[in-house]
PDB file of N, CA and C in Angstrom:
ATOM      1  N   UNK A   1       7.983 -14.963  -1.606  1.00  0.00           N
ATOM      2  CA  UNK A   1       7.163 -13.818  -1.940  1.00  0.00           C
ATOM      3  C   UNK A   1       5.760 -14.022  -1.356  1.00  0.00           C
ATOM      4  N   UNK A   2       5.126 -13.199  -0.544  1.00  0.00           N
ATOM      5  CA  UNK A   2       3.834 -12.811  -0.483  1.00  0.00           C
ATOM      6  C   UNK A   2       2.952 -12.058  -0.911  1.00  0.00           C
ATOM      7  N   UNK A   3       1.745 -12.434  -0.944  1.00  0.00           N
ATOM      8  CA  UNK A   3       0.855 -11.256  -1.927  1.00  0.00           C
ATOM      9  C   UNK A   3      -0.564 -11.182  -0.473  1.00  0.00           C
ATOM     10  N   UNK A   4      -0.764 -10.053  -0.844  1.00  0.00           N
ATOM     11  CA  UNK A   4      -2.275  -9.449   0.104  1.00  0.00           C
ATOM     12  C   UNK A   4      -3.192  -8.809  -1.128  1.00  0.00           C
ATOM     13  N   UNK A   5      -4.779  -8.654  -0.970  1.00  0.00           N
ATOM     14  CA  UNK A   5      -5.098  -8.422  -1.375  1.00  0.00           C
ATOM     15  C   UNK A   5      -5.582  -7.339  -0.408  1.00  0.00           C
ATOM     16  N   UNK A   6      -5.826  -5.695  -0.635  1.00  0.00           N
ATOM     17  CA  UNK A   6      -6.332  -4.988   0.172  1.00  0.00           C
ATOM     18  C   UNK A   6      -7.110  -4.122  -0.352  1.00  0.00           C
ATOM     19  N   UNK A   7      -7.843  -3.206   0.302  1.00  0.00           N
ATOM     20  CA  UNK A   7      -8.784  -2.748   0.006  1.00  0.00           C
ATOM     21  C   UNK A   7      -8.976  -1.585   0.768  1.00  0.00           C
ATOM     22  N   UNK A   8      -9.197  -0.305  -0.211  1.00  0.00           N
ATOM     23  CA  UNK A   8      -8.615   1.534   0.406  1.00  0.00           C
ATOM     24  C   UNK A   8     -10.239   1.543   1.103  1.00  0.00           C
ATOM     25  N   UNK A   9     -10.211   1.523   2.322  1.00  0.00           N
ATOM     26  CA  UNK A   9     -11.110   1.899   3.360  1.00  0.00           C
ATOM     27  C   UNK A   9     -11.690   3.429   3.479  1.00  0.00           C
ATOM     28  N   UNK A  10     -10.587   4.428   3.763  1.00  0.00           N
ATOM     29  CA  UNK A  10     -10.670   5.740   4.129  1.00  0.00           C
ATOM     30  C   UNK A  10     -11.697   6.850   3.091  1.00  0.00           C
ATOM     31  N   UNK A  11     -12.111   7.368   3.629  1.00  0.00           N
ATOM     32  CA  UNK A  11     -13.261   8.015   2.915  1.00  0.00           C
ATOM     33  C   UNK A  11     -12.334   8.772   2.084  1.00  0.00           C
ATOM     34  N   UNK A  12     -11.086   9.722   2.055  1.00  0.00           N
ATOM     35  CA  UNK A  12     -10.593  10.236   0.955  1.00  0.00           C
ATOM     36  C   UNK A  12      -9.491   9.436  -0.101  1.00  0.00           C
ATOM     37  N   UNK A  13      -9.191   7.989   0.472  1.00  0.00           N
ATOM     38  CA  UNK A  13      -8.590   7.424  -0.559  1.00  0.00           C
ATOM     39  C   UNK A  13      -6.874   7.508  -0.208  1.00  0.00           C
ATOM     40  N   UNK A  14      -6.437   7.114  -1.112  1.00  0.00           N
ATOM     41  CA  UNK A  14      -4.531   6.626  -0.893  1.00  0.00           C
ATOM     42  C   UNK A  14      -4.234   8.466  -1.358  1.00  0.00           C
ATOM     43  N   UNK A  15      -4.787   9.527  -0.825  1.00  0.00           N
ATOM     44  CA  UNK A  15      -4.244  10.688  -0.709  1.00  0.00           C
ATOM     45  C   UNK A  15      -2.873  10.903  -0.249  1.00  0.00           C
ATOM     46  N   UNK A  16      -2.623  12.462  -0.757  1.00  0.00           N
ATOM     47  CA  UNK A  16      -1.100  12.652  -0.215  1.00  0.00           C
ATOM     48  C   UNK A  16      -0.929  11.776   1.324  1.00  0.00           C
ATOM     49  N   UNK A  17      -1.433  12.511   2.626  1.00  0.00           N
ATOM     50  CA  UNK A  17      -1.049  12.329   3.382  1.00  0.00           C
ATOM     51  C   UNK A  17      -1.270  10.729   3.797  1.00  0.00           C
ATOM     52  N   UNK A  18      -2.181   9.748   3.454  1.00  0.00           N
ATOM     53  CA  UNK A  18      -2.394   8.270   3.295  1.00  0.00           C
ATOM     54  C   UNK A  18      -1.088   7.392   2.658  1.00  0.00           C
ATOM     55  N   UNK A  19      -0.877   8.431   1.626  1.00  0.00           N
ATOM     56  CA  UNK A  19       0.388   7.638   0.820  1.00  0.00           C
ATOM     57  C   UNK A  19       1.855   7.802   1.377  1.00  0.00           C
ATOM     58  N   UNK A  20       2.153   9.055   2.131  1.00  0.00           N
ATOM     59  CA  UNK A  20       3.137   9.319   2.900  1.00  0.00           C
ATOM     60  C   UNK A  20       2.961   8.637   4.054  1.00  0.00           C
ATOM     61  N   UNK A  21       2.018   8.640   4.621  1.00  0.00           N
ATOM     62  CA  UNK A  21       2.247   7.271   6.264  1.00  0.00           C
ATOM     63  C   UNK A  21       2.879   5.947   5.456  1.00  0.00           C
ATOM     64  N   UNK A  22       1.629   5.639   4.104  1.00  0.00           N
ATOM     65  CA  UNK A  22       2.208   4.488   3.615  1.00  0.00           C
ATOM     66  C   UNK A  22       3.611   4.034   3.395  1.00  0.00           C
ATOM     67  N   UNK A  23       4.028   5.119   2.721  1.00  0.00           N
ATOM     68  CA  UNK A  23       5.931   5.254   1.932  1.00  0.00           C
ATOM     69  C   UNK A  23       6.580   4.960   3.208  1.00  0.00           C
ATOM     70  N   UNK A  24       6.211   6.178   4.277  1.00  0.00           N
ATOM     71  CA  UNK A  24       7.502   6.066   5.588  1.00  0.00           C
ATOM     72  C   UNK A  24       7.056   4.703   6.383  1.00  0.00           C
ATOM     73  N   UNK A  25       6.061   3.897   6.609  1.00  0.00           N
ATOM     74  CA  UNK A  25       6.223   2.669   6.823  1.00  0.00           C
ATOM     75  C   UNK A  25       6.896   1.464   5.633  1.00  0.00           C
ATOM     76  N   UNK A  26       6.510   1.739   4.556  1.00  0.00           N
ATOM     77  CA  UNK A  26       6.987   0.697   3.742  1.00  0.00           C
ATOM     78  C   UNK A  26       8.693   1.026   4.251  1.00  0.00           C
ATOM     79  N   UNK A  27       9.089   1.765   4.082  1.00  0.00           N
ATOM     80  CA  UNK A  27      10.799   2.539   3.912  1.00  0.00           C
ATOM     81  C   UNK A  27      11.119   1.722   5.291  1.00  0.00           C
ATOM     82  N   UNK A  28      10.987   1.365   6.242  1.00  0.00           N
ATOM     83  CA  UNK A  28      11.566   0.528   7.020  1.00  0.00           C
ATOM     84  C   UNK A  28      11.590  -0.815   6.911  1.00  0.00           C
ATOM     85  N   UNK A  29      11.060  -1.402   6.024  1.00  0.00           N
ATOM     86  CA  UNK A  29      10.931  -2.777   5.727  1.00  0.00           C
ATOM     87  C   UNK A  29      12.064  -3.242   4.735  1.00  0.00           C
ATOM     88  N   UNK A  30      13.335  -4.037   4.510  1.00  0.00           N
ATOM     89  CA  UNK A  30      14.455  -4.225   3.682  1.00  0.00           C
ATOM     90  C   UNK A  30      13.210  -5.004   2.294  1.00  0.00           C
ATOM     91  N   UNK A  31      12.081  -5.425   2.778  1.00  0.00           N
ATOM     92  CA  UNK A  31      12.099  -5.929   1.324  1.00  0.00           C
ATOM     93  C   UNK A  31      11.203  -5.460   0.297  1.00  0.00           C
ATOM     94  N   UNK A  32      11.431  -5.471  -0.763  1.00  0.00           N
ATOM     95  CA  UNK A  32      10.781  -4.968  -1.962  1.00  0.00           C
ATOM     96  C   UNK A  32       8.849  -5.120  -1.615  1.00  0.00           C
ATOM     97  N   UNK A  33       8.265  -4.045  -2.219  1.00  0.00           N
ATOM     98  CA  UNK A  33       7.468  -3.841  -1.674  1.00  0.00           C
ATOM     99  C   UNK A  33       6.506  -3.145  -3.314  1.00  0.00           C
ATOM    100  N   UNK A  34       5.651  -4.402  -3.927  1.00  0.00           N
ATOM    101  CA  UNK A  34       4.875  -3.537  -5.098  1.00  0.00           C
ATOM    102  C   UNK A  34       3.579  -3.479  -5.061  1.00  0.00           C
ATOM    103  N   UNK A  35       2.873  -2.478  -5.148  1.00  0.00           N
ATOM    104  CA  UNK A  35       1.205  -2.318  -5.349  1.00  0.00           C
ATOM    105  C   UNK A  35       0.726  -2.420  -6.583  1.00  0.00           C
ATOM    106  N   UNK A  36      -0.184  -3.408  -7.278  1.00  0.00           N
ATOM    107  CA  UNK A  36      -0.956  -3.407  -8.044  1.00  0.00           C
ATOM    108  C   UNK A  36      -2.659  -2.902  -7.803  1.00  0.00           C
ATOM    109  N   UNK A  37      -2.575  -1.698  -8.628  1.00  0.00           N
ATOM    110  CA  UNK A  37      -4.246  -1.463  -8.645  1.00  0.00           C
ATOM    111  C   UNK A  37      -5.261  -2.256  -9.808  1.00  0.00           C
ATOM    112  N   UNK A  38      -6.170  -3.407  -9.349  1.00  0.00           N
ATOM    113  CA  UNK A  38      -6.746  -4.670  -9.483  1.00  0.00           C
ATOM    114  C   UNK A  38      -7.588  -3.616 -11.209  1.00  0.00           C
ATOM    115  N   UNK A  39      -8.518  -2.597 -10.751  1.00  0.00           N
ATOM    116  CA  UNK A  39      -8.967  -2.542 -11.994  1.00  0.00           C
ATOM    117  C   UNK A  39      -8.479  -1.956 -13.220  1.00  0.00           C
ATOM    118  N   UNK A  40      -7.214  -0.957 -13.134  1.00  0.00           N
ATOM    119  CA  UNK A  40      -6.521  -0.758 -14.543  1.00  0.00           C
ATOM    120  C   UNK A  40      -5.144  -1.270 -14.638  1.00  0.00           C
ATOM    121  N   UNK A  41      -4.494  -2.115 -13.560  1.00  0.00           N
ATOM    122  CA  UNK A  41      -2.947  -2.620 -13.853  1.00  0.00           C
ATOM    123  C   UNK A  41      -1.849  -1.708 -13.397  1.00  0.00           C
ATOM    124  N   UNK A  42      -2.207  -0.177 -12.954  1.00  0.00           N
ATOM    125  CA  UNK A  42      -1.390   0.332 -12.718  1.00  0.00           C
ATOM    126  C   UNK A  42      -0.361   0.027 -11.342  1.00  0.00           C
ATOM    127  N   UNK A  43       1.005   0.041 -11.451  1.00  0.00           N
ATOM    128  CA  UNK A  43       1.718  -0.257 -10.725  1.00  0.00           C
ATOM    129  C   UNK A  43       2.565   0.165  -9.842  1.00  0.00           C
ATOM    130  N   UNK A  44       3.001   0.388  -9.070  1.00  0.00           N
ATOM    131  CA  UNK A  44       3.635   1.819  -7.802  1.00  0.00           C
ATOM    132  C   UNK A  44       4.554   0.214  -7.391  1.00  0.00           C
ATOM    133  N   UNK A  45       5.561   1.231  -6.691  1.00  0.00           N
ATOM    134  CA  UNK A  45       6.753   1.398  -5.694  1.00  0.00           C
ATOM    135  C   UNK A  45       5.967   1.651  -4.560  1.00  0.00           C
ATOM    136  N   UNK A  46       5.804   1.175  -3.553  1.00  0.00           N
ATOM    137  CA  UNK A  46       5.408   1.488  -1.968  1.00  0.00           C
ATOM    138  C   UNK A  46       6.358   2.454  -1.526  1.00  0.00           C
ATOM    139  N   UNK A  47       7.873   2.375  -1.818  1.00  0.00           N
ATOM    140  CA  UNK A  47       9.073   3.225  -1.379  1.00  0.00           C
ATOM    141  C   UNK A  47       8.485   4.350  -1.876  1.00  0.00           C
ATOM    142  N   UNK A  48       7.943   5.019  -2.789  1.00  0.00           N
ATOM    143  CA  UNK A  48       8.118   5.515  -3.437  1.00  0.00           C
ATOM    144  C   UNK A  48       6.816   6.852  -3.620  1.00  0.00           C
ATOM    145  N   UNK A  49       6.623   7.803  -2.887  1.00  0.00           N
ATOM    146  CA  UNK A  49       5.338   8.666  -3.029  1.00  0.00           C
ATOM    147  C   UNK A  49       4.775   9.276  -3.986  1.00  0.00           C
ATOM    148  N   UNK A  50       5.817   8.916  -4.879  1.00  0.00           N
ATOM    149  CA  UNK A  50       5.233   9.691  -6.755  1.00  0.00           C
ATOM    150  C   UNK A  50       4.783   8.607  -7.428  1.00  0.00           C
ATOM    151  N   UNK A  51       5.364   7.390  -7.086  1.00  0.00           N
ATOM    152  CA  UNK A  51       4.980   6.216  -7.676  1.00  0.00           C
ATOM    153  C   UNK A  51       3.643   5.764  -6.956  1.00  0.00           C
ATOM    154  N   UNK A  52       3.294   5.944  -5.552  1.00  0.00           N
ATOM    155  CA  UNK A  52       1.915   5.173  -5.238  1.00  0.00           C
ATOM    156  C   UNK A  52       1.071   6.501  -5.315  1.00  0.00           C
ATOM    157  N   UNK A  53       1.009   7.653  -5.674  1.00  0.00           N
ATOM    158  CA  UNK A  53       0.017   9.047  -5.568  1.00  0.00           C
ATOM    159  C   UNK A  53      -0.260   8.622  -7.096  1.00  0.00           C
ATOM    160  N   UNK A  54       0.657   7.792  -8.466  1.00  0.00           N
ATOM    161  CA  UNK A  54       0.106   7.378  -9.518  1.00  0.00           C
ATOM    162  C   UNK A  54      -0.837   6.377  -9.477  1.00  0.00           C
ATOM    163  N   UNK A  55      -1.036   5.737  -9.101  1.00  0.00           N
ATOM    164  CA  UNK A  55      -2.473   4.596  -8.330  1.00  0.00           C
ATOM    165  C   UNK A  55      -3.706   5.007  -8.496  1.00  0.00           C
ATOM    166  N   UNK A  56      -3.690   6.662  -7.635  1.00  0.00           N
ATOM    167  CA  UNK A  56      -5.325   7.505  -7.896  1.00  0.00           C
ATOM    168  C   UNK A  56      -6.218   6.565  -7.331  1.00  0.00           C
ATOM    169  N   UNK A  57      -5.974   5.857  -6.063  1.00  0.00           N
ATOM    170  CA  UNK A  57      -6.301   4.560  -5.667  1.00  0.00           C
ATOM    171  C   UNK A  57      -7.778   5.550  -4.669  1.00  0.00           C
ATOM    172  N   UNK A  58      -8.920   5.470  -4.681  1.00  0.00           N
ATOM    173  CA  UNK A  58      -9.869   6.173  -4.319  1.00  0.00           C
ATOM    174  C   UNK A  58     -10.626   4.907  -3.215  1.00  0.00           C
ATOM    175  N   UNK A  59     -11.527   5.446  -2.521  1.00  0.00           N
ATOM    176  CA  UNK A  59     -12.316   4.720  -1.571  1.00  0.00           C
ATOM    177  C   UNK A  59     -12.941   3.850  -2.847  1.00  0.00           C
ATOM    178  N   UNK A  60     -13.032   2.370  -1.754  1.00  0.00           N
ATOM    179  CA  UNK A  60     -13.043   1.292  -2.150  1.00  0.00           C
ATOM    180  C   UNK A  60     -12.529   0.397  -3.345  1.00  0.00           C
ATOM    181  N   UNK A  61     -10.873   1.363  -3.674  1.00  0.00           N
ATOM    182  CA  UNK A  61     -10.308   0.340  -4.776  1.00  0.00           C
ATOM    183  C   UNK A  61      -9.481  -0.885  -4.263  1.00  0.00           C
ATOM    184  N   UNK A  62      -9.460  -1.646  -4.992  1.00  0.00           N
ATOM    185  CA  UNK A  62      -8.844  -2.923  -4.211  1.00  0.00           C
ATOM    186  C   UNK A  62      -7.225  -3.034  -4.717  1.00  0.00           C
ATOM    187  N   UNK A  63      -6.715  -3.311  -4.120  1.00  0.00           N
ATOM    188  CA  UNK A  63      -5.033  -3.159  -4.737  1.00  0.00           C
ATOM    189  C   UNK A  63      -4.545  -4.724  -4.189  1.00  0.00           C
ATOM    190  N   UNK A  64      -3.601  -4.955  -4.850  1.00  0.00           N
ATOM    191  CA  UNK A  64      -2.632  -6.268  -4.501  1.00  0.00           C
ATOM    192  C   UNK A  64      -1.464  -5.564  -4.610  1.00  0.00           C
ATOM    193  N   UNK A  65      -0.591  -6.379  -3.101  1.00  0.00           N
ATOM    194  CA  UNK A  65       0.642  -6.176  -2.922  1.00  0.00           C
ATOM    195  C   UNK A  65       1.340  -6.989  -2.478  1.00  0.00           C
ATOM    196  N   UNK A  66       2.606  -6.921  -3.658  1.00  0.00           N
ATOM    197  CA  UNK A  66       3.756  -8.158  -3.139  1.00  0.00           C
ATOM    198  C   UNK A  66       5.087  -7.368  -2.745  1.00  0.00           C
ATOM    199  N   UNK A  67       5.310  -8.758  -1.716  1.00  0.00           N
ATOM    200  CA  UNK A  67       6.088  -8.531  -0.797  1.00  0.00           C
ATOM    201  C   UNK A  67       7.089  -9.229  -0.964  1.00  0.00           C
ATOM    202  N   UNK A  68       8.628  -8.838  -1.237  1.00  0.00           N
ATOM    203  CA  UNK A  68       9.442  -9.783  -1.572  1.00  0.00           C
ATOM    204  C   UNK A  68      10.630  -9.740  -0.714  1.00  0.00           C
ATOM    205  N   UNK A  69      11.569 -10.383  -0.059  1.00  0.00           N
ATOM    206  CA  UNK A  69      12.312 -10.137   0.976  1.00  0.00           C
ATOM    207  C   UNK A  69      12.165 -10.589   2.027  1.00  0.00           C
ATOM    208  N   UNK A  70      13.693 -10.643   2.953  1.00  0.00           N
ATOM    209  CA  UNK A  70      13.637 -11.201   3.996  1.00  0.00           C
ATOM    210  C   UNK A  70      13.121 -10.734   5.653  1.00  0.00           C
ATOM    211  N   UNK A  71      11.873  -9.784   5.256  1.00  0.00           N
ATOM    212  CA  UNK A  71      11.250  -9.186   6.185  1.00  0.00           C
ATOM    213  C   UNK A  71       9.625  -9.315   5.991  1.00  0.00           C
ATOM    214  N   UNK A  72       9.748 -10.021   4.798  1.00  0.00           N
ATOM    215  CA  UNK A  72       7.776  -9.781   4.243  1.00  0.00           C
ATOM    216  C   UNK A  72       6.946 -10.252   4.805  1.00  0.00           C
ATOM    217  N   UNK A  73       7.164 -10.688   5.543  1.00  0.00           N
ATOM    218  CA  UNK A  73       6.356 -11.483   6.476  1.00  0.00           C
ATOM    219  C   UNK A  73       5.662 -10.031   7.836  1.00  0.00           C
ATOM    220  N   UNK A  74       6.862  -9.660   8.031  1.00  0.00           N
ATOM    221  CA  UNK A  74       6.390  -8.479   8.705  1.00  0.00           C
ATOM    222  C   UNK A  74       5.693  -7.091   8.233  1.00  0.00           C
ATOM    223  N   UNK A  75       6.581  -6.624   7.119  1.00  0.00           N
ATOM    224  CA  UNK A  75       5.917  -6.329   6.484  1.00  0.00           C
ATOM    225  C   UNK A  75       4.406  -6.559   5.801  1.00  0.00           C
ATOM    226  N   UNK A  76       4.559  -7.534   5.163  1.00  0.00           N
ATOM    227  CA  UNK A  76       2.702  -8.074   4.517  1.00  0.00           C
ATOM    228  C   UNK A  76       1.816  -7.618   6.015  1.00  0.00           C
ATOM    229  N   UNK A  77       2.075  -7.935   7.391  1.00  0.00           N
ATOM    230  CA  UNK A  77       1.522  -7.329   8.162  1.00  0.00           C
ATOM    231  C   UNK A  77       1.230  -5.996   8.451  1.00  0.00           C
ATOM    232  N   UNK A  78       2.112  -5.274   8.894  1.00  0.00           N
ATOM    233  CA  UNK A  78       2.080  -3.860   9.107  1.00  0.00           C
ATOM    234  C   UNK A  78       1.228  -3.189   8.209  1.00  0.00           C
ATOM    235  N   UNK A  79       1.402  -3.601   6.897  1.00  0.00           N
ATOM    236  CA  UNK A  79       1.057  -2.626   5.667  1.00  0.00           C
ATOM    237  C   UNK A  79      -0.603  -3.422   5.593  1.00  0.00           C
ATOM    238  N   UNK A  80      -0.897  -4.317   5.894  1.00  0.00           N
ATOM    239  CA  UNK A  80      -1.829  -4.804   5.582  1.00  0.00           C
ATOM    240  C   UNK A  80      -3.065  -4.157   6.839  1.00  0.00           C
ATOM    241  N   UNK A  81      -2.492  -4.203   8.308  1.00  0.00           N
ATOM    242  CA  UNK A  81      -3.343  -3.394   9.003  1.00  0.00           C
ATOM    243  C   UNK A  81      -2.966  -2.033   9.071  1.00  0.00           C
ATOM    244  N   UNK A  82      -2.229  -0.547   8.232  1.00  0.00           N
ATOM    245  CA  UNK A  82      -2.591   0.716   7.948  1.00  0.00           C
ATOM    246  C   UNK A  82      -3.721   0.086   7.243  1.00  0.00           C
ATOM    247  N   UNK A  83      -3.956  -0.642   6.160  1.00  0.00           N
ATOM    248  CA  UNK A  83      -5.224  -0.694   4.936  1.00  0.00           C
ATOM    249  C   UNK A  83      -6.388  -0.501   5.512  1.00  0.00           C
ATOM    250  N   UNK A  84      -6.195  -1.815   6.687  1.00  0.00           N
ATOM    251  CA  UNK A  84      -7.406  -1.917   7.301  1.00  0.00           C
ATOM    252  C   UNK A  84      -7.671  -0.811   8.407  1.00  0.00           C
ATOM    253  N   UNK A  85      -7.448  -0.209   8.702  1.00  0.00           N
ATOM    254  CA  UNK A  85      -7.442   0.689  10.147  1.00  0.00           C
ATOM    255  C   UNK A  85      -7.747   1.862   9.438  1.00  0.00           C
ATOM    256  N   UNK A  86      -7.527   2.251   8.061  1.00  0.00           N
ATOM    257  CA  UNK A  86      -7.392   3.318   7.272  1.00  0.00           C
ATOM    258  C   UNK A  86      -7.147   4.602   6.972  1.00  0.00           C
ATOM    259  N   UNK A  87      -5.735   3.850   7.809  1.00  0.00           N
ATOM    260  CA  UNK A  87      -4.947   5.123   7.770  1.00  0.00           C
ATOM    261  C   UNK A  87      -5.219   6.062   8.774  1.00  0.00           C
ATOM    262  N   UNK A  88      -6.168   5.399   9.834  1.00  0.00           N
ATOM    263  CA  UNK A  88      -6.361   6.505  11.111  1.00  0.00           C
ATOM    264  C   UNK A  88      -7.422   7.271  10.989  1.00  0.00           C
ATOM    265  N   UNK A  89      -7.898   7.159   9.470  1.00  0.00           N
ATOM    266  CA  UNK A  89      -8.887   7.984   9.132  1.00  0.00           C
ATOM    267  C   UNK A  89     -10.582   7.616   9.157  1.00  0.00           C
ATOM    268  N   UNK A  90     -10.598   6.330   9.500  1.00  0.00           N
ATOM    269  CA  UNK A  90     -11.889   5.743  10.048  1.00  0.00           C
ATOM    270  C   UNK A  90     -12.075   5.596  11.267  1.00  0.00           C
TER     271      UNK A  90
END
């Protein structure tokens, strides 16, 4: 298992369309894939666009995400530079 710590860059935040790039990249990765948002505990599915739009993850919240599976390695990457790049939107 891997964990990242990341941090929502984009001036509007893990919005619909932020969270849908997110989902359809996570969705190619075989391994389990969870977001923790650092200041209230709330928890999302990366697969999952109803589950990470519950986050309400806004510019500059910090989230942790583990990566579990025999791809996380690639994954923890990919997903770790959308964070940083932000989503296209910086």
């Amino acid at each position: 298992m891997l964990k990242k710590r990341v941090k929502v860059l984009n001036p509007l935040g893990l919005h619909a369309r932020a969270a849908a790039v997110l989902v359809r990249l996570a969705g190619t990765f075989e391994s389990e894939i969870i977001i923790k948002r650092m200041d209230n505990s709330v928890v999302a599915d990366a697969k999952s666009i109803l589950s990470v739009l519950t986050l309400a993850a806004s510019t500059g919240i910090e989230l942790d995400i583990e990566f579990k599976g025999a791809d996380e390695e690639d994954a923890a990457r990919e997903i770790e530079e959308v964070f940083t790049k932000g989503f296209g939107e910086i």
